[in-house]
Protein backbone atom coordinates (compact mmCIF):
# COMPACT_ATOMS: atom_id res chain seq x y z
CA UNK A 1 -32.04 24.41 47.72
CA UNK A 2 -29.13 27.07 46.64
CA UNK A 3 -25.84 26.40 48.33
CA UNK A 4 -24.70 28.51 51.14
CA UNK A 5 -21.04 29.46 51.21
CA UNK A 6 -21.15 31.67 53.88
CA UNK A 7 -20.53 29.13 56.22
CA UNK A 8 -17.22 28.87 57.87
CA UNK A 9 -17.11 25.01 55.87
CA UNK A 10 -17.45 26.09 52.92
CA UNK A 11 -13.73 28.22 53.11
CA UNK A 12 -10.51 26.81 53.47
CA UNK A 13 -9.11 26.08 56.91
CA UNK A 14 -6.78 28.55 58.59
CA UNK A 15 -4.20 26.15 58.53
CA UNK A 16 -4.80 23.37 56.18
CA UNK A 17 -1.58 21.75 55.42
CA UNK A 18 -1.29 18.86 58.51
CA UNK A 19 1.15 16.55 57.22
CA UNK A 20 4.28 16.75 54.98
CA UNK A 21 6.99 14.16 55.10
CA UNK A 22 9.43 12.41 53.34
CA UNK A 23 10.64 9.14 55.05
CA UNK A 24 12.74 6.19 54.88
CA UNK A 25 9.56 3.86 56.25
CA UNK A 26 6.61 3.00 54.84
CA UNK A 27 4.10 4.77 54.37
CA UNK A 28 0.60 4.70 55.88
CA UNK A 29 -2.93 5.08 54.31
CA UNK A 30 -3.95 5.25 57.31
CA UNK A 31 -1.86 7.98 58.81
CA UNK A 32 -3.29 10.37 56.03
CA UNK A 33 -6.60 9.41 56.04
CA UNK A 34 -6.56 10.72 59.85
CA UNK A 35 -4.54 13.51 58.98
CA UNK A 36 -6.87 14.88 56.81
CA UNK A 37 -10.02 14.82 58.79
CA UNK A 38 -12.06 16.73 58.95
CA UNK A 39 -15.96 17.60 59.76
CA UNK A 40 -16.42 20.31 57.43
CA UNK A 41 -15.18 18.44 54.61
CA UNK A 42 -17.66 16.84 51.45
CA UNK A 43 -14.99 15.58 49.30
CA UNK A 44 -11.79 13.57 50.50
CA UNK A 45 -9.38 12.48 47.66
CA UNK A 46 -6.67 9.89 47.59
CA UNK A 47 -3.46 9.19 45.31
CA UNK A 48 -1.32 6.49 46.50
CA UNK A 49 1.58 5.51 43.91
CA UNK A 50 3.01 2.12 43.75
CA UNK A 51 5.97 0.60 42.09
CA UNK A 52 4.67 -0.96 39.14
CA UNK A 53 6.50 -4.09 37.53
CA UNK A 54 7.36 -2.52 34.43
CA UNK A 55 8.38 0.87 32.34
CA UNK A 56 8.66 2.27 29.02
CA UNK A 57 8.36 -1.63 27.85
CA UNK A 58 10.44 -3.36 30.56
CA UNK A 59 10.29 -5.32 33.25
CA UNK A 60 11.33 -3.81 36.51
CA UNK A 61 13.08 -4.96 39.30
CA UNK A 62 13.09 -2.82 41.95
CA UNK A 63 13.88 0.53 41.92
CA UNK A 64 15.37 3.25 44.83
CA UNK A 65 14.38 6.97 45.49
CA UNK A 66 16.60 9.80 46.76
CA UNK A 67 15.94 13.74 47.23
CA UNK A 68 18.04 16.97 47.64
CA UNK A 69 18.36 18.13 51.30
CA UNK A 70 15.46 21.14 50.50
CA UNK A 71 13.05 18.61 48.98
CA UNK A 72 10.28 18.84 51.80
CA UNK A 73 11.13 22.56 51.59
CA UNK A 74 9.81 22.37 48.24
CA UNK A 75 6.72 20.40 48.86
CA UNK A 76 5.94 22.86 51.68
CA UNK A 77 5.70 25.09 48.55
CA UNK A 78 3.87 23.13 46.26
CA UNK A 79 1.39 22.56 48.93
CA UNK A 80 0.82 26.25 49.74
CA UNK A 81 0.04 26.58 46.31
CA UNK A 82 -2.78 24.34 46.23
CA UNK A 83 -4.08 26.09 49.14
CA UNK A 84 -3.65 28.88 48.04
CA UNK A 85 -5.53 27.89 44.70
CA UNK A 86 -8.69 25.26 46.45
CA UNK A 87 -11.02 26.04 49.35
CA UNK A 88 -8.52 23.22 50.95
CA UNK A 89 -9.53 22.20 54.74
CA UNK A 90 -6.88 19.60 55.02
CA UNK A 91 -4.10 18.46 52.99
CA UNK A 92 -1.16 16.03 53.40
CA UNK A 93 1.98 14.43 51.58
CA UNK A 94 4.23 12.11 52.40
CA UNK A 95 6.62 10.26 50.02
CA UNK A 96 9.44 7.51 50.43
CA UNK A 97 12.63 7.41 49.56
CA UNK A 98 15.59 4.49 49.54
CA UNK A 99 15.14 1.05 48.48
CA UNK A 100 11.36 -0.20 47.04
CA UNK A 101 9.91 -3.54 45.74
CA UNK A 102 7.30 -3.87 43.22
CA UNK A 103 4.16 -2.83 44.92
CA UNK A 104 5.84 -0.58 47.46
CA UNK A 105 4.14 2.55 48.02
CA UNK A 106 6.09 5.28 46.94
CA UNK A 107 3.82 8.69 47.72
CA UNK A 108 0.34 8.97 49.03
CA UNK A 109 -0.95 12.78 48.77
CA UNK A 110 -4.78 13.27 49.85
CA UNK A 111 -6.70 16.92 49.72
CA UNK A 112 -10.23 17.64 51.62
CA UNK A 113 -12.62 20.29 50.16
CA UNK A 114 -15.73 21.42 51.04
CA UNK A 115 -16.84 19.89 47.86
CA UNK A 116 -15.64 16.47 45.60
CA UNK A 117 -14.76 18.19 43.23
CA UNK A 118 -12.58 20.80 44.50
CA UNK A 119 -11.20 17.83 45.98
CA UNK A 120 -10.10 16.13 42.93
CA UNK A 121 -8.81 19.06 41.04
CA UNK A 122 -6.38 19.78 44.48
CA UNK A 123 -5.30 16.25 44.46
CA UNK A 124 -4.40 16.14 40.80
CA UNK A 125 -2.60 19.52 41.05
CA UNK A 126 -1.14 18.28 44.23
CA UNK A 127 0.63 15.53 42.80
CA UNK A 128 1.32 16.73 39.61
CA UNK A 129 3.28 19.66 40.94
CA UNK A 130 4.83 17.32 43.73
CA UNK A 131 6.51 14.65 40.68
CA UNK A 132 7.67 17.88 38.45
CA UNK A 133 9.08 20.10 41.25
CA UNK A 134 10.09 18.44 44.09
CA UNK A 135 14.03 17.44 44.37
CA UNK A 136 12.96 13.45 44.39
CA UNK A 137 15.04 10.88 41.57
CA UNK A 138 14.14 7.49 40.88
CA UNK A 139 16.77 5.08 40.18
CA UNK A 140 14.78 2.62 38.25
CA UNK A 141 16.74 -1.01 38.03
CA UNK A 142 15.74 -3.13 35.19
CA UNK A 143 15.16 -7.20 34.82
CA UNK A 144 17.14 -7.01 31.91
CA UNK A 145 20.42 -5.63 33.67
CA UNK A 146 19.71 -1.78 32.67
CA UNK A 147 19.22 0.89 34.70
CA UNK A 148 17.86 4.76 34.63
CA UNK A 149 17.34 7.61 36.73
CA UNK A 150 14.24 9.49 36.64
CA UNK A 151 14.52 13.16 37.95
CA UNK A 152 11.29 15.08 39.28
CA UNK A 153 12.29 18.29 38.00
């Protein structure tokens, strides 16, 4: 049978962006999962980021993230974007910032499409324009005693 994208599913939502944060707290899988929802939707896609153990050959330690006052100014951007560019029906970001462990979650970003994958290419530009643009730094510490700062953009 030929798809029908007539239907008021198959479009993006009227106002598809439903949760953008950046916090001091963890974050919550589940939190996004509910904030992005929604009946219409075929494809729901995921990317949680953890602190990994090591980098660039290293062992880390722990590491700390900080952003510039406008940063979830600019992920209000980024997201529009995405909408703009994806039949997006729901669409949320949140990422942490101050001090992590190993195997902290750092950002979780998930996109719902009509379709999978619609999904997946929103997600990947999602985050991919999040870690360039967006005013976040990570001040990775190192086992070894060294230390480096990471800037998104």
């Amino acid at each position: 049978m030929a798809p029908h994208f007539d239907h008021p599913g198959e479009q993006a939502a009227a106002d598809p962006i439903r949760l953008l944060a950046i916090r001091e707290t963890p974050l919550s899988l589940d939190e996004v999962h509910k904030a992005v929802g929604d009946d219409a939707t075929g494809g729901t896609t995921f990317f949680v980021g953890t602190v990994r153990n090591h980098d660039g050959g290293t062992d880390v330690d722990s590491l700390g993230y900080s952003c510039h006052p406008t940063a979830e100014a600019e992920m209000r951007r980024v997201a529009e974007r995405v909408v703009a560019a994806y039949p997006v029906r729901a669409l949320a970001a949140v990422h942490r910032v101050g001090d992590l462990a190993v195997g902290d979650t750092a950002v979780i970003v998930a996109v719902s499409c009509p379709h999978r994958g619609e999904a997946f290419e929103a997600c990947r530009m999602l985050i991919d324009d999040l870690k360039h643009e967006v005013p976040i730094w990570k001040h990775q510490r190192f086992s070894d005693g060294t230390e480096e700062w990471v800037g998104a953009c």
